[in-house]
Protein backbone atom coordinates (compact mmCIF):
# COMPACT_ATOMS: atom_id res chain seq x y z
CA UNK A 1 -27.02 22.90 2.34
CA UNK A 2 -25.34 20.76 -0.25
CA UNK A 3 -22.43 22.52 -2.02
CA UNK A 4 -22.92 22.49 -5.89
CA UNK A 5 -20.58 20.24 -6.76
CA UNK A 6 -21.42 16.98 -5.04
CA UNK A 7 -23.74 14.57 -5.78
CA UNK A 8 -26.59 14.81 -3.90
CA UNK A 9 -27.27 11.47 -1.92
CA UNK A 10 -30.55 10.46 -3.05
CA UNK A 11 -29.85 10.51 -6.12
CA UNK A 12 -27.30 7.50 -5.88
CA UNK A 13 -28.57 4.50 -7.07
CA UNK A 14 -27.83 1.53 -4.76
CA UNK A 15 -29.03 -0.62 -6.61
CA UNK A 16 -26.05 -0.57 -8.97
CA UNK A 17 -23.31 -1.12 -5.97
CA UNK A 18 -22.04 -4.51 -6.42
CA UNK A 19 -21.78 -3.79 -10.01
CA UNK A 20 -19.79 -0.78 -9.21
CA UNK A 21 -17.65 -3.03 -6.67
CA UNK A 22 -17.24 -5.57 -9.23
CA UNK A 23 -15.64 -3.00 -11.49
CA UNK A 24 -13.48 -1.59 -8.71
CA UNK A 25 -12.67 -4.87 -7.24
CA UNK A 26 -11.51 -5.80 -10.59
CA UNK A 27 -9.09 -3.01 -11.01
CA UNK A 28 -7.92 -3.37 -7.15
CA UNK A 29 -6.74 -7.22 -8.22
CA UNK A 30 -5.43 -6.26 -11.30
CA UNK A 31 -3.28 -3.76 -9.83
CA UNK A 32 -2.45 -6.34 -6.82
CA UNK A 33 -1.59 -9.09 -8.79
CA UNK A 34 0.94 -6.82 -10.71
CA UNK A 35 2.63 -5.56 -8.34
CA UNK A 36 3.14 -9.11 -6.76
CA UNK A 37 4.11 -10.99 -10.24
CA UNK A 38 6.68 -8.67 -10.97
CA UNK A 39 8.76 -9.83 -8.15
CA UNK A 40 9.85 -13.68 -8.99
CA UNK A 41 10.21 -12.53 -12.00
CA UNK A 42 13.30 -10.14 -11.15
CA UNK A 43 16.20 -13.49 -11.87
CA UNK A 44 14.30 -14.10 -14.99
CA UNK A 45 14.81 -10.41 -16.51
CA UNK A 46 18.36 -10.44 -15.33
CA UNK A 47 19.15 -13.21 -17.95
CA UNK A 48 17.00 -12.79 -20.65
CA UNK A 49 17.51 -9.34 -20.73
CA UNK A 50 21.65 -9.55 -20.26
CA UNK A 51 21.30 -6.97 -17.51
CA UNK A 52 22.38 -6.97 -13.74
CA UNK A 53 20.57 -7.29 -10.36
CA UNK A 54 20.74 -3.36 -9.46
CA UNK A 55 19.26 -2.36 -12.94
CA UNK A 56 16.72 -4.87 -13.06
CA UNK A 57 15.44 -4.08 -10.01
CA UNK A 58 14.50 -0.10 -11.23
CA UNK A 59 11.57 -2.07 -13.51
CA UNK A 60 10.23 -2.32 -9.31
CA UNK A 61 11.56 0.81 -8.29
CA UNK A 62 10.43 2.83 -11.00
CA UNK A 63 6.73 1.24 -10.90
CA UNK A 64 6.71 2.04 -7.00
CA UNK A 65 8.10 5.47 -7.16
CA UNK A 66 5.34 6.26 -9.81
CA UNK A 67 2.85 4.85 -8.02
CA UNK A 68 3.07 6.54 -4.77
CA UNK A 69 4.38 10.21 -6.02
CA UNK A 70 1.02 10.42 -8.09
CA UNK A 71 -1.76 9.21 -6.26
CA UNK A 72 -2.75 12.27 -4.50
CA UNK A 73 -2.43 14.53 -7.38
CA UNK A 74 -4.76 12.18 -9.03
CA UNK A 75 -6.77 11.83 -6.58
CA UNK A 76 -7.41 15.73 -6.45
CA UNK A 77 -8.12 15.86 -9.78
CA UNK A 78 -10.94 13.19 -9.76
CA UNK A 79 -12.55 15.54 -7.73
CA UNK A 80 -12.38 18.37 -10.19
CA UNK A 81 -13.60 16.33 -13.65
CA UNK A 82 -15.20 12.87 -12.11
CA UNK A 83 -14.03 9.79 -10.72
CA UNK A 84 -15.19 7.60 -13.62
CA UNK A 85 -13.35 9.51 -16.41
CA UNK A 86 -10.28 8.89 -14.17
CA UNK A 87 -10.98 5.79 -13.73
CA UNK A 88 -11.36 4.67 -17.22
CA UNK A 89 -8.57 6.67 -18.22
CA UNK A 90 -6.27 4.15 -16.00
CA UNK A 91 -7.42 1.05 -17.24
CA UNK A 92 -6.51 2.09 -20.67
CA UNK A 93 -3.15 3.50 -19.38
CA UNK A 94 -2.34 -0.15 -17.98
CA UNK A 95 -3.35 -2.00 -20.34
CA UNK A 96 -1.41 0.14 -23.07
CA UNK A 97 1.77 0.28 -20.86
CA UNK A 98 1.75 -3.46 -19.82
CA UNK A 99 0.99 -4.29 -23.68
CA UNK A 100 4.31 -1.92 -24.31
CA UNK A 101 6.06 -3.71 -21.36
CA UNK A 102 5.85 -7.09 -23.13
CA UNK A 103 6.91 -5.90 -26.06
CA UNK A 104 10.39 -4.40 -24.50
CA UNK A 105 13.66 -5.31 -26.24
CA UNK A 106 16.17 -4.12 -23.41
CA UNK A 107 15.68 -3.54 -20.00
CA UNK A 108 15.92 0.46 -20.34
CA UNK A 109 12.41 0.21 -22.39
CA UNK A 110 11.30 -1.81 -19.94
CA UNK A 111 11.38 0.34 -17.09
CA UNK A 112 10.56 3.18 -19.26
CA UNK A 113 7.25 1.15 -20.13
CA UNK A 114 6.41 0.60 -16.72
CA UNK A 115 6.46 4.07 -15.13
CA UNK A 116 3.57 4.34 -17.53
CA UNK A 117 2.13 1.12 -16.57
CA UNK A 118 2.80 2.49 -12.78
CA UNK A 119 0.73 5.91 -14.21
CA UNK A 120 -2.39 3.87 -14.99
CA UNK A 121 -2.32 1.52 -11.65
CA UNK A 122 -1.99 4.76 -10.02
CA UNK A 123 -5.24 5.96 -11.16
CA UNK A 124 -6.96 2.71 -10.69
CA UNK A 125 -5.58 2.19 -7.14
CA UNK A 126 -6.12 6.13 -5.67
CA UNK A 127 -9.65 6.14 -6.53
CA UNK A 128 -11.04 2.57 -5.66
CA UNK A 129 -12.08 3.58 -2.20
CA UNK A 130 -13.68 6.53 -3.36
CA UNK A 131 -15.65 4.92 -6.00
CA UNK A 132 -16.92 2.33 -3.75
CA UNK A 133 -17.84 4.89 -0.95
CA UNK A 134 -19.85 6.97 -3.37
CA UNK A 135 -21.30 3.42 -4.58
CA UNK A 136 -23.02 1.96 -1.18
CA UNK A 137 -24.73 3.48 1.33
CA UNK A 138 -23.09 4.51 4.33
CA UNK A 139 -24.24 1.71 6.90
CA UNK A 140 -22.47 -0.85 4.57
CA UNK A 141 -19.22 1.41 3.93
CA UNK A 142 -17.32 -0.76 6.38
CA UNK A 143 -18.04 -4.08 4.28
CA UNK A 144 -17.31 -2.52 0.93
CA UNK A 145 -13.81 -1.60 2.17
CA UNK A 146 -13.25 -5.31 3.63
CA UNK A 147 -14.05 -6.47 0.63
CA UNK A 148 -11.51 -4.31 -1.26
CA UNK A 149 -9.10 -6.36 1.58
CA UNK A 150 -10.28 -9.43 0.44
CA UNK A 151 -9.77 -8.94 -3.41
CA UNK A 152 -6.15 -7.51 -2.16
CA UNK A 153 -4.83 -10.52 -0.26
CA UNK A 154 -6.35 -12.69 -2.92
CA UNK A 155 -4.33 -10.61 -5.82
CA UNK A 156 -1.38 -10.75 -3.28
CA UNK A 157 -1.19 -14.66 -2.76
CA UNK A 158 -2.09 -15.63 -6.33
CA UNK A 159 1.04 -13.10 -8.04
CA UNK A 160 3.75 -15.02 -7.05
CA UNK A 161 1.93 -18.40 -8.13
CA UNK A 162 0.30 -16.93 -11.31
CA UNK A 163 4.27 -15.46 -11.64
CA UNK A 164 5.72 -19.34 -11.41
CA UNK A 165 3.50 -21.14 -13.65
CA UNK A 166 4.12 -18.08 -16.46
CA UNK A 167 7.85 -18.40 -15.93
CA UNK A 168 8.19 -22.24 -16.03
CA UNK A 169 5.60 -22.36 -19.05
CA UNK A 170 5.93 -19.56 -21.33
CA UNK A 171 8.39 -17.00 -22.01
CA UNK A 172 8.48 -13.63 -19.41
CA UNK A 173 6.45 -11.32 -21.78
CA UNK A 174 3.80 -13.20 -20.40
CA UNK A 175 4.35 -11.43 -16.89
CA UNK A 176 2.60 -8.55 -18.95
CA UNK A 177 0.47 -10.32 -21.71
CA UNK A 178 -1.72 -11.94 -18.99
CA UNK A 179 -3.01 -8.50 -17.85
CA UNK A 180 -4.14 -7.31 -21.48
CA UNK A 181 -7.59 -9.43 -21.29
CA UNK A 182 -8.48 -8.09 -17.98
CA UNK A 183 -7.59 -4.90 -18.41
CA UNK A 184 -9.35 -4.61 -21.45
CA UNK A 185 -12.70 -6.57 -19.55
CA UNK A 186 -12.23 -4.32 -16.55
CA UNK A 187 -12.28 -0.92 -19.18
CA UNK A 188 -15.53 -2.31 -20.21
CA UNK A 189 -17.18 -3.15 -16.93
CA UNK A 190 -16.11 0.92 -15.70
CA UNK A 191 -17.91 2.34 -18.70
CA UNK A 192 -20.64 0.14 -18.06
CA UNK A 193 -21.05 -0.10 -14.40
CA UNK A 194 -19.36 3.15 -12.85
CA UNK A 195 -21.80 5.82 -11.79
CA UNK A 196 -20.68 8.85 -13.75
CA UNK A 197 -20.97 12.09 -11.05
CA UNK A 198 -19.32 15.63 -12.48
CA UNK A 199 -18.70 17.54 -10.28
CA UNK A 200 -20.38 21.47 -11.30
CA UNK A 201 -17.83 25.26 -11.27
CA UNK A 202 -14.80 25.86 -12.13
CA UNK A 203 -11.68 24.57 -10.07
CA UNK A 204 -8.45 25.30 -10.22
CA UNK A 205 -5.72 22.48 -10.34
CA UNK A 206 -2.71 23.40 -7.57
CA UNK A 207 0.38 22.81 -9.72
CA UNK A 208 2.81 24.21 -6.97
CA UNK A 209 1.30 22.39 -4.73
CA UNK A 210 1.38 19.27 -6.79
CA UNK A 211 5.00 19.66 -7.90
CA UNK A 212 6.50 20.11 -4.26
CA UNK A 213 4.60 17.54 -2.78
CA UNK A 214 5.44 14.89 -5.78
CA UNK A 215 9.24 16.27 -5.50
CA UNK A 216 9.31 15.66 -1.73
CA UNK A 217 8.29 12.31 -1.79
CA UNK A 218 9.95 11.11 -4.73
CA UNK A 219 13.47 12.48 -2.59
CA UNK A 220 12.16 10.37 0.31
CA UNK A 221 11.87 7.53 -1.64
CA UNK A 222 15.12 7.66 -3.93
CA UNK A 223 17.20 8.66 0.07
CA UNK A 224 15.55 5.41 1.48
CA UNK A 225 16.41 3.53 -1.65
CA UNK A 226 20.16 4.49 -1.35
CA UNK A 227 19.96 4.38 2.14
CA UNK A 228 19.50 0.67 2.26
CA UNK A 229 22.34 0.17 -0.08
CA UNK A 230 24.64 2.20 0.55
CA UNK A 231 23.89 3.20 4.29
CA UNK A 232 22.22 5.88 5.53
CA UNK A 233 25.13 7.70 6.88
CA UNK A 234 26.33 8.07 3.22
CA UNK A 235 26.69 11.99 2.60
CA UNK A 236 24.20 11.54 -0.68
CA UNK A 237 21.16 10.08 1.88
CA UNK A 238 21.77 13.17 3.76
CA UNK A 239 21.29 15.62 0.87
CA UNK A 240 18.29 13.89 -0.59
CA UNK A 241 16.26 13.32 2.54
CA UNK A 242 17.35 16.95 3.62
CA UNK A 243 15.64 18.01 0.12
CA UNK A 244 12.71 16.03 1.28
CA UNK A 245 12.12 17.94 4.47
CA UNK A 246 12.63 21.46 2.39
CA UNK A 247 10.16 20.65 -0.31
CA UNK A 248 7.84 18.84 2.32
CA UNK A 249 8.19 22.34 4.51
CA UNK A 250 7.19 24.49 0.99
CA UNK A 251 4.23 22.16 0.34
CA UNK A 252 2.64 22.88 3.79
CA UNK A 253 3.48 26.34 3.33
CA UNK A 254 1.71 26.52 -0.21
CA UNK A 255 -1.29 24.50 1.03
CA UNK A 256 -1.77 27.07 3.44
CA UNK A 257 -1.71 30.07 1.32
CA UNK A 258 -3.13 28.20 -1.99
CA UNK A 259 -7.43 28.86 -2.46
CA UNK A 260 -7.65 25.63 -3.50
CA UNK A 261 -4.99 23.65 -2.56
CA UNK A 262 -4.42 19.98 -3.32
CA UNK A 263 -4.57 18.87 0.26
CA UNK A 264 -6.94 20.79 2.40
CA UNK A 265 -5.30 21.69 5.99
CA UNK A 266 -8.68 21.49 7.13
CA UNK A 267 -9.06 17.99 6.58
CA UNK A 268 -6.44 17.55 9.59
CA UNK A 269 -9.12 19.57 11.57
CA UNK A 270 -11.02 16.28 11.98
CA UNK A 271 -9.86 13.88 14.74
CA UNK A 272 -10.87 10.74 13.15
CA UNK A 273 -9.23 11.44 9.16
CA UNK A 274 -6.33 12.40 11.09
CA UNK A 275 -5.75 10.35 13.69
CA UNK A 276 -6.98 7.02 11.47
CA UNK A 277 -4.77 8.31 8.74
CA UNK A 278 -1.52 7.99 11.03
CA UNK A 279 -2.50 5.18 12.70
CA UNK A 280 -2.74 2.90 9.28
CA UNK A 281 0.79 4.67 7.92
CA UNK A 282 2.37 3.49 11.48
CA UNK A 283 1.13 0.14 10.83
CA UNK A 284 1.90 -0.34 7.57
CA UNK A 285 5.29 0.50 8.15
CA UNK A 286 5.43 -2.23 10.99
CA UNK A 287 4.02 -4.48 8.19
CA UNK A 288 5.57 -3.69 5.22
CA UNK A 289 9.57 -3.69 7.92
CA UNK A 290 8.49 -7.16 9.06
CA UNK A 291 7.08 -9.20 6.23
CA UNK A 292 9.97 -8.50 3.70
CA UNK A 293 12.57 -10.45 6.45
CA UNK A 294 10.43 -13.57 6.17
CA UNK A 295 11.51 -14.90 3.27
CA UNK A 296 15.16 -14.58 4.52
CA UNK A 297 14.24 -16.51 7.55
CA UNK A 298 12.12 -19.46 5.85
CA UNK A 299 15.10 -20.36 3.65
CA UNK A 300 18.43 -18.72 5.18
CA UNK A 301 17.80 -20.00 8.71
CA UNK A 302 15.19 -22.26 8.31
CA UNK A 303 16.36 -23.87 5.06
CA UNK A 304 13.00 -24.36 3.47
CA UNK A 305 12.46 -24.81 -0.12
CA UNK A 306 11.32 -21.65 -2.66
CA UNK A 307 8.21 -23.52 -2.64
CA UNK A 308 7.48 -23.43 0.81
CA UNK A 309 8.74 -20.18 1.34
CA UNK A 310 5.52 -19.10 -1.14
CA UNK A 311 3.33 -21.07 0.47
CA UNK A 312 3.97 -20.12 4.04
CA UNK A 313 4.53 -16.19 2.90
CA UNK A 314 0.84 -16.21 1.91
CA UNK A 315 -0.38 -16.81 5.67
CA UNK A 316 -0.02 -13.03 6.25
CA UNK A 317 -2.28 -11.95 2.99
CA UNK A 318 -4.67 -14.76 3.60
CA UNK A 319 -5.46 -13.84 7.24
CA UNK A 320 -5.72 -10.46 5.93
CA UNK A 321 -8.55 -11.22 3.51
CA UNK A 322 -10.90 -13.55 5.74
CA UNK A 323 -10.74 -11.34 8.51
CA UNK A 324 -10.80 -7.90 6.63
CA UNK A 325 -13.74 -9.21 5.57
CA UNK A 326 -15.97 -9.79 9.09
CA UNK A 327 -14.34 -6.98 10.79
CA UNK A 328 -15.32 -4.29 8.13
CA UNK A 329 -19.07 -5.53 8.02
CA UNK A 330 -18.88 -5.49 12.30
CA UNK A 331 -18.03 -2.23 12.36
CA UNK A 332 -20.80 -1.10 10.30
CA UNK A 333 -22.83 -2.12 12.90
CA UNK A 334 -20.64 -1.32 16.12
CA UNK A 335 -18.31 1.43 15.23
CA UNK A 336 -15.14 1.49 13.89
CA UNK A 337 -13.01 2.71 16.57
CA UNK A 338 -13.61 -0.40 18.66
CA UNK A 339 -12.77 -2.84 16.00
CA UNK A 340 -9.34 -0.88 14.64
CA UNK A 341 -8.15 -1.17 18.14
CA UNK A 342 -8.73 -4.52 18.44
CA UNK A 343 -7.15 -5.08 15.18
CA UNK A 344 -4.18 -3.11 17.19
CA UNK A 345 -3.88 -5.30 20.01
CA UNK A 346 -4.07 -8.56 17.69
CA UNK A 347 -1.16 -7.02 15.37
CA UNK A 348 1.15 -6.11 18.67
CA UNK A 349 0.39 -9.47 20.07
CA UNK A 350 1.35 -11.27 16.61
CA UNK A 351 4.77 -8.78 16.44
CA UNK A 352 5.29 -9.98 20.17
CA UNK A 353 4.60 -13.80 19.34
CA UNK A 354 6.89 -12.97 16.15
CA UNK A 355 9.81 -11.83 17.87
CA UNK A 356 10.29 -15.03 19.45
CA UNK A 357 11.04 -17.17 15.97
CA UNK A 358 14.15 -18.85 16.35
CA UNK A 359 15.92 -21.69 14.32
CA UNK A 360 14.53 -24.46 15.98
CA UNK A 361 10.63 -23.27 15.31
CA UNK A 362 8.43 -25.63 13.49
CA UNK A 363 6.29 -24.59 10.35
CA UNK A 364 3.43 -25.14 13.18
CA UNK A 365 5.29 -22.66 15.59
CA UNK A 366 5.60 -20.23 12.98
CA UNK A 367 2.34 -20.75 11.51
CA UNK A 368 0.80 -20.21 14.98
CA UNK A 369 3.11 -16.98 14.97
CA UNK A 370 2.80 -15.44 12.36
CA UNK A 371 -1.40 -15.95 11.14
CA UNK A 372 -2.17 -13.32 14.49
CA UNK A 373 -0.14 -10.03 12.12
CA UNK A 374 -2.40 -10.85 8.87
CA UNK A 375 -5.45 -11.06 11.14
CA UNK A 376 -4.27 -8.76 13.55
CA UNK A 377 -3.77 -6.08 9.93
CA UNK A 378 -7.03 -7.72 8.75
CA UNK A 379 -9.62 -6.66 11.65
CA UNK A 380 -7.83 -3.28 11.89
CA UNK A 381 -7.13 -2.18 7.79
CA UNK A 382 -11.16 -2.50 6.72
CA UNK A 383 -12.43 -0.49 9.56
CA UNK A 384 -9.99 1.81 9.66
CA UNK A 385 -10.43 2.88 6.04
CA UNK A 386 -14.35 2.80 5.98
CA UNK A 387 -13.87 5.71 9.04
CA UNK A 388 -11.25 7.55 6.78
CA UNK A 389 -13.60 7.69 4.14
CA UNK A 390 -16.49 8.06 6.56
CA UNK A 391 -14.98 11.32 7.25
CA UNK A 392 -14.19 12.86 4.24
CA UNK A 393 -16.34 15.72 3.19
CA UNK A 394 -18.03 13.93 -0.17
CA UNK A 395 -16.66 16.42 -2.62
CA UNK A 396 -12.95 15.50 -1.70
CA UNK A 397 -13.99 11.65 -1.46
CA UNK A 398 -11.10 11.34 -4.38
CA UNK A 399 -8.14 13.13 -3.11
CA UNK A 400 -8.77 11.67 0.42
CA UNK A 401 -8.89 8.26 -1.29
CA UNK A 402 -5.66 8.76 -3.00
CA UNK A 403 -3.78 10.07 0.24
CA UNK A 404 -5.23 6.98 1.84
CA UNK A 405 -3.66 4.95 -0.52
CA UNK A 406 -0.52 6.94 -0.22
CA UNK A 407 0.08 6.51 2.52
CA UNK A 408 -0.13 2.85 2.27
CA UNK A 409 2.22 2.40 0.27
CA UNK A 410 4.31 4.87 1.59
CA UNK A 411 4.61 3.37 4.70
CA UNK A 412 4.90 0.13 3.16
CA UNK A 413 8.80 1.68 1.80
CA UNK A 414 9.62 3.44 5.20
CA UNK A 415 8.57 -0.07 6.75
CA UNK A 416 11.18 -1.78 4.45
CA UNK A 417 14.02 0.74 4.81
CA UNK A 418 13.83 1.54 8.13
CA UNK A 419 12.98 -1.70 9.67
CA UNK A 420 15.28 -3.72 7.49
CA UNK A 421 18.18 -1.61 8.40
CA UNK A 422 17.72 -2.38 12.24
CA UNK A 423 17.46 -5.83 11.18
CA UNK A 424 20.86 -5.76 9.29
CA UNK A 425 22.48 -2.86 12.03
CA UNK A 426 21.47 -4.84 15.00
CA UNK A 427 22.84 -8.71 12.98
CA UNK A 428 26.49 -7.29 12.43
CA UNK A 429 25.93 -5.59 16.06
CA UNK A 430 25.28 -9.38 17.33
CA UNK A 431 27.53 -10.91 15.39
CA UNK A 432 30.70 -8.43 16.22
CA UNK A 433 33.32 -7.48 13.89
CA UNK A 434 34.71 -8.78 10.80
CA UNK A 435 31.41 -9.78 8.79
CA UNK A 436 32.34 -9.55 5.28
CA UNK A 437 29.05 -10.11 3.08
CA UNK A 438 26.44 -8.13 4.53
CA UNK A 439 23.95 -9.27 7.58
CA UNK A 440 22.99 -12.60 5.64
CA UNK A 441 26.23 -13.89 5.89
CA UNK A 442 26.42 -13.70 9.39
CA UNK A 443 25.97 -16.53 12.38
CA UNK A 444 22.95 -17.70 12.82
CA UNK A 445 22.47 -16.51 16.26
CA UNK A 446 23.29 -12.75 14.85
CA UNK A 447 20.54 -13.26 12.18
CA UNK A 448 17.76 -14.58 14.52
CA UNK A 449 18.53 -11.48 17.45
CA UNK A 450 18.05 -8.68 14.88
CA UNK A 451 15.01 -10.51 13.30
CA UNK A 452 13.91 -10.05 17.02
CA UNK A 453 14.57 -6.31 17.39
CA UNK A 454 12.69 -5.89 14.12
CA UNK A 455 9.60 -7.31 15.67
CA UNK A 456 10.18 -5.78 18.48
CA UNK A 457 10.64 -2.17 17.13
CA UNK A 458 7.13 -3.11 14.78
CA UNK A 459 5.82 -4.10 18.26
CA UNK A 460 6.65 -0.62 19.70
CA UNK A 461 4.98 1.13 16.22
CA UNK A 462 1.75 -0.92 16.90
CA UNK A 463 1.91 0.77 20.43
CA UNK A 464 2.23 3.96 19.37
CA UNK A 465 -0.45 3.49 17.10
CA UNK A 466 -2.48 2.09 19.48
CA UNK A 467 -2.20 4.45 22.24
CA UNK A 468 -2.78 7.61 19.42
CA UNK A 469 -6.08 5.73 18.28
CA UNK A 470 -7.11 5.14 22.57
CA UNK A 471 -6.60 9.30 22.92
CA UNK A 472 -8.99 9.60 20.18
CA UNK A 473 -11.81 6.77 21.25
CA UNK A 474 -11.57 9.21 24.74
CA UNK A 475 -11.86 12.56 22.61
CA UNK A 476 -14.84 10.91 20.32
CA UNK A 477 -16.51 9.22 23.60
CA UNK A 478 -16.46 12.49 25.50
CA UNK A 479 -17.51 14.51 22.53
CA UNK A 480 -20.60 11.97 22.38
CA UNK A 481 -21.21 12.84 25.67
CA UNK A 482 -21.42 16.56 25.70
């Protein structure tokens, strides 16, 4: 019997899905490309905006932290008034707030300006998945969501490009001006486009639940923050991330108790949400540790030029795209479980191949490398989604997409704090005593060993990843069987 406040399937018109995909997709690479300009734009804002390196870099901090404390919360809330309305309401957000951003005369308004900027892309980037599941049938899930990995490496590799041409042409206001016409395009595709389903009854929005879990993970995130600058044996690490586990212990107590809680216990119930949920945090964690050190190996140890660097850092995002593409229409036709874990196996193979950079590798050699972790990330991200969603009851399609999405980019930060402090532990490890300067200033040798422990230890992630999503393919295939 279909509870009152879904949409009943046949009533979705399918007809309308790649208008409803060109909506979403158009909000996903807005949001990408954002996030990606911002960055080579961080020794530009330093000097125009007479500031310093460590302030500077809270107009990225700020944006993240925003980002991934709110998507849930949003995407609960979908559920209760309508994805669309949502929607909208987050193009208009980030359009307003990068409009406001442009317009900043000192660096404080400008990170002001972008936690509401970061408010907006939050709403736009929690409920694309959901949107697009509601939008396509079911046997075509799988190449919706590869899609949504195309549009992403695309946004990914032309930010940093779309970032240099602004910055050598026009002044850095720019960075922000060139998202007003979009934004304002995308608003009108939404309201056009967007299938509008209201959900019917009363619901009840879990503000305990909401404020403990956003509290928790903003802790998380400002501990690993200080943790990679100031060590995470610093007493001040200690206190926030201990505040992390308390709140994170009074959330799952209050989603337990709550009628209607923001996150549904029972969700967990179900092996393949669960299991496919942990399995893409692990890996992006692995990604998100990994990818950030290549930069300082192209031009510390390998003494390539900026341009180069750019160039050869988009190998990752554009593997990711052409193969997030085939895999996610395969497994509408095989299964997903087959195709994530041989996303798995490609991913650990490219950590392995990875971990064995040195400075005398070629941009061949580290082409050859490094293209097997996009595609590896590629064949398993597209899949992996379309079964999260897949298994999401349909009137909690918007809070699942926004924990998806979460956890994305949470494990995207864990990735970068914990995997870049075994890089930098195990350099001054290698390189012995007396390093003044931080692990970049150490031998050469030192650098490439710990860049070779960080592979390793995102090797020995993709493992555990892999063996959790094996136990599950058993479970499923014996479950089949019964």
């Amino acid at each position: 019997m279909q509870p009152e406040n879904i949409p009943n399937v046949e009533t979705v018109d399918y007809r309308r899905k790649w208008h409803a995909m060109a909506a979403v997709g158009t909000g996903v690479f807005l949001a990408t490309v954002d996030s990606s300009i911002i960055n080579v734009s961080l020794p530009t804002l330093v000097r125009a905006l007479h500031t310093e390196f460590a302030v500077v870099q809270w107009v990225v901090l700020a944006y993240l932290l925003t980002i991934t404390t709110t998507m849930a919360s949003i995407g609960r809330l979908s559920d209760m008034v309508g994805k669309k309305s949502i929607y909208m309401i987050g193009f208009i957000i980030f359009t307003f707030g990068s409009a406001l951003c442009g317009l900043s005369p000192s660096v404080k308004w400008l990170i002001g300006f972008r936690v509401l900027q970061a408010t907006g892309a939050a709403m736009i980037i929690a409920l694309g998945a959901a949107i697009v599941t509601e939008a396509f049938p079911p046997i075509e899930r799988g190449k919706a969501m590869g899609m949504i990995g195309s549009i992403v490496s695309i946004g990914i590799v032309m930010g940093p490009a779309l970032g240099g041409v602004i910055l050598s042409t026009l002044s850095w206001r720019w960075i922000f001006y060139v998202n007003l016409p979009v934004g304002i395009v995308g608003a009108l595709m939404v309201q056009r486009n967007l299938p509008n389903f209201k959900p019917n009854g009363r619901q009840r929005f879990d503000i305990w639940g909401t404020l403990s879990l956003c509290s928790s993970i903003s802790f998380l995130l400002i501990g690993l923050t200080l943790g990679q600058r100031q060590g995470f044996f610093h007493p001040l690490v200690y206190l926030l991330l201990g505040l992390w586990l308390i709140l994170l212990a009074l959330f799952i107590f209050i989603e337990h108790k709550t009628a209607e809680p923001i996150i549904n216990p029972k969700l967990f119930h179900n092996i393949i949400f669960s299991v496919n949920l942990t399995t893409g945090f692990i890996s992006f964690v692995g990604l998100g540790g990994t990818v950030i050190l290549l930069p300082f190996y192209l031009e510390n140890i390998l003494g390539f030029p900026s341009m180069q660097v750019g160039l050869l850092m988009g190998i990752v995002p554009v593997m990711l795209g052409v193969t997030s593409l085939f895999a996610g229409a395969l497994s509408d036709r095989v299964g997903s479980r087959k195709i994530t874990m041989t996303g798995l196996v490609v991913l650990l193979f490219g950590f392995l191949a990875a971990s064995t950079l040195d400075q005398h590798t070629t941009v061949l050699g580290y082409a050859m490398r490094i293209f097997a972790v996009g595609a590896g990330m590629g064949i398993f991200m597209a899949p992996n989604n379309s079964a999260i969603m897949g298994a999401a009851p349909r009137h909690q399609l918007g809070i699942v997409s926004g924990m998806m999405a979460q956890s994305r980019t949470l494990g995207q930060t864990v990735g970068v704090a914990l995997i870049g402090a075994i890089w930098a532990g195990r350099t001054i490890f290698y390189a012995g005593a007396g390093i003044s300067g931080g692990a970049t200033q150490a031998p050469i040798g030192s650098q490439i060993a710990g860049l070779h422990d960080a592979f390793r230890t995102a090797a020995v992630l993709t493992v555990i990843a892999l063996l959790l999503s094996l136990k599950a393919y058993i479970q499923e295939t014996i479950k089949d069987s019964e």
